[in-house]
N, C-alpha and C. Protein backbone atom coordinates (compact mmCIF):
# COMPACT_ATOMS: atom_id res chain seq x y z
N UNK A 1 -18.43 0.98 11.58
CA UNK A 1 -17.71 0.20 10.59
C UNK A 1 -16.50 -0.44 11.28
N UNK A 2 -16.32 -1.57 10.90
CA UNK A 2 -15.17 -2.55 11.67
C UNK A 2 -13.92 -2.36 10.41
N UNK A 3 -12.67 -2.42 11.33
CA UNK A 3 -11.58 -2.03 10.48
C UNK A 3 -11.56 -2.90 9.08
N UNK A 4 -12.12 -4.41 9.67
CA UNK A 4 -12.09 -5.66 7.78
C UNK A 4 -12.93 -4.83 7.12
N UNK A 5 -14.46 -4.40 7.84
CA UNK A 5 -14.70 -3.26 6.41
C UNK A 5 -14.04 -2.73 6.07
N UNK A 6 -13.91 -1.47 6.84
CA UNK A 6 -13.02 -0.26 6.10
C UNK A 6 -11.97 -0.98 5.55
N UNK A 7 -11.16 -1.62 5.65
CA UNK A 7 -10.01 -2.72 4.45
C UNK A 7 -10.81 -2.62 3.37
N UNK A 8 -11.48 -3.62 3.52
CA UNK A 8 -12.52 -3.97 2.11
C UNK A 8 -12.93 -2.75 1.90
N UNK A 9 -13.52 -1.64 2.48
CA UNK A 9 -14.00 -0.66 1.29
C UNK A 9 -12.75 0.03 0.34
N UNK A 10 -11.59 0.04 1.46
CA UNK A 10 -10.47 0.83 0.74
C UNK A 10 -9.95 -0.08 0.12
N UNK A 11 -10.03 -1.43 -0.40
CA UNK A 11 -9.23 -2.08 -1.47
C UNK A 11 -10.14 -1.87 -2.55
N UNK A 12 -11.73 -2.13 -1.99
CA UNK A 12 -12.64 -1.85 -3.21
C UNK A 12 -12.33 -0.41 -4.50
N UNK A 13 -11.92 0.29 -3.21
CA UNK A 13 -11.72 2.02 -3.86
C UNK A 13 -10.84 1.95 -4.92
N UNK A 14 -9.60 1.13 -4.11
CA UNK A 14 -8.43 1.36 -5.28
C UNK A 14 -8.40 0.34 -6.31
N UNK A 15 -9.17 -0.82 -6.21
CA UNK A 15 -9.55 -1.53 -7.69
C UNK A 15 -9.96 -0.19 -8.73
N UNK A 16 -10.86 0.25 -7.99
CA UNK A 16 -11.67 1.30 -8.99
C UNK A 16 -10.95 2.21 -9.44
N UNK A 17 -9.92 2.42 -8.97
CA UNK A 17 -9.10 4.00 -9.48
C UNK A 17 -8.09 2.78 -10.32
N UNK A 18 -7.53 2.00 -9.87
CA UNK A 18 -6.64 1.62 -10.96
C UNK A 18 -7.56 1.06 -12.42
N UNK A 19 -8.80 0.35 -12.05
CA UNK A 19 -9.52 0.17 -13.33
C UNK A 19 -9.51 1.47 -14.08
N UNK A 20 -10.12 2.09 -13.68
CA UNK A 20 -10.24 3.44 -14.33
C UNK A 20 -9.54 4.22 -14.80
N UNK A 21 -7.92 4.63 -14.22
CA UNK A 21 -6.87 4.94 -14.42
C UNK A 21 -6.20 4.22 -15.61
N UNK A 22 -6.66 3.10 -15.74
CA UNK A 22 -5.88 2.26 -16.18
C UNK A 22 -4.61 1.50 -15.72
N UNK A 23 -4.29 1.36 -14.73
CA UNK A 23 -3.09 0.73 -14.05
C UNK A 23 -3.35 -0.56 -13.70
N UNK A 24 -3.02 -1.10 -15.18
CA UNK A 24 -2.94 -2.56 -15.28
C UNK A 24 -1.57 -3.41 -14.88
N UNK A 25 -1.57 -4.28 -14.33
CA UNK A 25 -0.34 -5.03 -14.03
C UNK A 25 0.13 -4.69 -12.46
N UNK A 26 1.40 -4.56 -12.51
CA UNK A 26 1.94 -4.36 -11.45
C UNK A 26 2.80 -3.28 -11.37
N UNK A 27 2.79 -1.80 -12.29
CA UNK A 27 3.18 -0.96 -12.63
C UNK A 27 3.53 -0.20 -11.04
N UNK A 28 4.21 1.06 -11.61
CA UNK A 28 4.68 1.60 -9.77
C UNK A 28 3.25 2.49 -9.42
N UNK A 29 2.37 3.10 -10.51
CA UNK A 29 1.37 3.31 -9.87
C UNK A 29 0.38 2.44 -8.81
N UNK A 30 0.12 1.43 -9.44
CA UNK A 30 -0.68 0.75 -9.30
C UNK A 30 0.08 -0.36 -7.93
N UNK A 31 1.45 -0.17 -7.88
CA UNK A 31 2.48 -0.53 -6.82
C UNK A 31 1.68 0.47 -5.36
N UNK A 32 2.13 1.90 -5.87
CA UNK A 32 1.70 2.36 -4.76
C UNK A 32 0.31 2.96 -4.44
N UNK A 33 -0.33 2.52 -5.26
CA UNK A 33 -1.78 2.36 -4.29
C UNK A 33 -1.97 1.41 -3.48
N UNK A 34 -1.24 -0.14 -4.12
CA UNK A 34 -1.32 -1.17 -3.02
C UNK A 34 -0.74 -0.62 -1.71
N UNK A 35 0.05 0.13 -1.86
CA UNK A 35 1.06 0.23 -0.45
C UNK A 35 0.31 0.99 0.53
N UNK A 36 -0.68 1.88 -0.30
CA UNK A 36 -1.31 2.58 0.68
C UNK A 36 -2.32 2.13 1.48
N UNK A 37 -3.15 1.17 0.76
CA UNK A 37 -4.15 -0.24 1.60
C UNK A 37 -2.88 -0.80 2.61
N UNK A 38 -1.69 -0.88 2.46
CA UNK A 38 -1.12 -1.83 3.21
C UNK A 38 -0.53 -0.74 4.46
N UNK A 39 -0.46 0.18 4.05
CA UNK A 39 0.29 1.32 4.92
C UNK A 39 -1.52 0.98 6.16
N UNK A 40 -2.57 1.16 5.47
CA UNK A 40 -3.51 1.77 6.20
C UNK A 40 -4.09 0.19 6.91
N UNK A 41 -3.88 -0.59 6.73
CA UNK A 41 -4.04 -2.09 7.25
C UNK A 41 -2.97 -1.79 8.56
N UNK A 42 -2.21 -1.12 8.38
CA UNK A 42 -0.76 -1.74 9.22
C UNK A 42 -1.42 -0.58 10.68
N UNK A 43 -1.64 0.77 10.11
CA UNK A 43 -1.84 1.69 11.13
C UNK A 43 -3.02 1.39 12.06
N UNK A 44 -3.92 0.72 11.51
CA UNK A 44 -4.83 -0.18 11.99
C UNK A 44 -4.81 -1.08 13.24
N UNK A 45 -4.00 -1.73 12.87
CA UNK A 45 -3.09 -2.84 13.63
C UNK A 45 -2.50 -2.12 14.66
N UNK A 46 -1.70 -1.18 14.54
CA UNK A 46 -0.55 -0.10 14.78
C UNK A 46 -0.94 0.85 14.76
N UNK A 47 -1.68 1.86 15.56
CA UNK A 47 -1.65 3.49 15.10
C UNK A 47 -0.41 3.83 15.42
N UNK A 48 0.49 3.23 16.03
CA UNK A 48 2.08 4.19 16.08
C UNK A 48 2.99 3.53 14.84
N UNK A 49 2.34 2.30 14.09
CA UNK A 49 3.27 1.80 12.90
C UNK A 49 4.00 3.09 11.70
N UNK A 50 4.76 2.56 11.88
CA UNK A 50 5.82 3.71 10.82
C UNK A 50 6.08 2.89 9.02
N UNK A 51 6.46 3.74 8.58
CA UNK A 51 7.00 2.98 7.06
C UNK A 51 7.46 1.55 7.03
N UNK A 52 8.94 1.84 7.98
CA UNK A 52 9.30 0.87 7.95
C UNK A 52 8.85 -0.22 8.37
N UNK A 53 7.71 -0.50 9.42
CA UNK A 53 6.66 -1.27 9.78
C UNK A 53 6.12 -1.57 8.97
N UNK A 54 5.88 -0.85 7.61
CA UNK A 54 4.92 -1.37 6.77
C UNK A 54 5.50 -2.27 6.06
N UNK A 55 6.81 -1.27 6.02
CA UNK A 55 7.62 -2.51 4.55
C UNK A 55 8.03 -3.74 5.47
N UNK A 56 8.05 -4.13 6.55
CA UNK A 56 8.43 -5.50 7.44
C UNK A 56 7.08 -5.95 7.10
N UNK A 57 6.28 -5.70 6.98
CA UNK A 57 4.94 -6.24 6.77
C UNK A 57 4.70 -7.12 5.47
N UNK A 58 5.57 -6.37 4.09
CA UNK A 58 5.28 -6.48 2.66
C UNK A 58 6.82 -7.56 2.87
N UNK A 59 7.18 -7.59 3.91
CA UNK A 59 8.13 -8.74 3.44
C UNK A 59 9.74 -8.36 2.92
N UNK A 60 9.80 -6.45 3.12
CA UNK A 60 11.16 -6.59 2.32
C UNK A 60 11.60 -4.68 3.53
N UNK A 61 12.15 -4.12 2.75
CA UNK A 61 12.95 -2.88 3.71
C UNK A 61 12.39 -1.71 3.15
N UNK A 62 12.31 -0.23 3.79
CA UNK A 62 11.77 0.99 3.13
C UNK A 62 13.07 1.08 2.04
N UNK A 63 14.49 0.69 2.29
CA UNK A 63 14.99 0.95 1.50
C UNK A 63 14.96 0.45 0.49
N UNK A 64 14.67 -0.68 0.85
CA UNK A 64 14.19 -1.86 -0.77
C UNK A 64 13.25 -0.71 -1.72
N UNK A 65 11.94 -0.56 -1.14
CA UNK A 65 10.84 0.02 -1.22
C UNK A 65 11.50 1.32 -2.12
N UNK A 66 12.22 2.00 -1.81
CA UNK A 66 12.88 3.11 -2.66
C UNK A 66 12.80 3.01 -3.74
N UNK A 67 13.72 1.49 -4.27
CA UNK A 67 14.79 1.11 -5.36
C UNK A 67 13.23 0.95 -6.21
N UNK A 68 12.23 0.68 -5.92
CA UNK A 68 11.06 0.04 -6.59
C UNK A 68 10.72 1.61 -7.77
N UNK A 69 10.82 2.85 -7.31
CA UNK A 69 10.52 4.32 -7.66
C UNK A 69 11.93 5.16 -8.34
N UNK A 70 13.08 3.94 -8.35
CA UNK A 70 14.26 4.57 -8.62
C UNK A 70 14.84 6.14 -7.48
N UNK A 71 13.68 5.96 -6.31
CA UNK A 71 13.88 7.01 -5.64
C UNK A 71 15.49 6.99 -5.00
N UNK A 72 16.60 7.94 -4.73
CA UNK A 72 17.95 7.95 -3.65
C UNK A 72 17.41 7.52 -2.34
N UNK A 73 18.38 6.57 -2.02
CA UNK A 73 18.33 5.70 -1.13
C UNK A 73 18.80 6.47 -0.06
């Protein structure tokens, strides 16, 4: 299996859990399942890529990334 599969199977996956789940929209669930396709795209690319690699990836900071979960910064 070539990594664009495995992408595509793991975005396929998490359509299915958020259909199913119900995590419609852009909710923080349904936030961080995307992140985890994007975390696993990045390590791909990167097996030494870190968080913060990921979030340079999504365009913004892990600390940004926090504020999204109300998590302490």
């Amino acid at each position: 299996m070539t990594s664009e599969e495995l992408i595509e199977h793991a975005e396929e996956a998490a359509t299915m859990v958020k259909w199913e789940l119900r995590f419609y929209g852009d909710g923080p669930e349904s936030d961080a399942i995307d992140l985890v396709i994007a975390a696993l795209r990045k390590r791909l690319e990167d097996p030494e890529a870190t968080m913060d690699d990921v979030a340079k990836s999504q365009g913004t900071s892990l600390d940004e990334m926090r504020t999204w979960w109300h998590w302490n910064v």
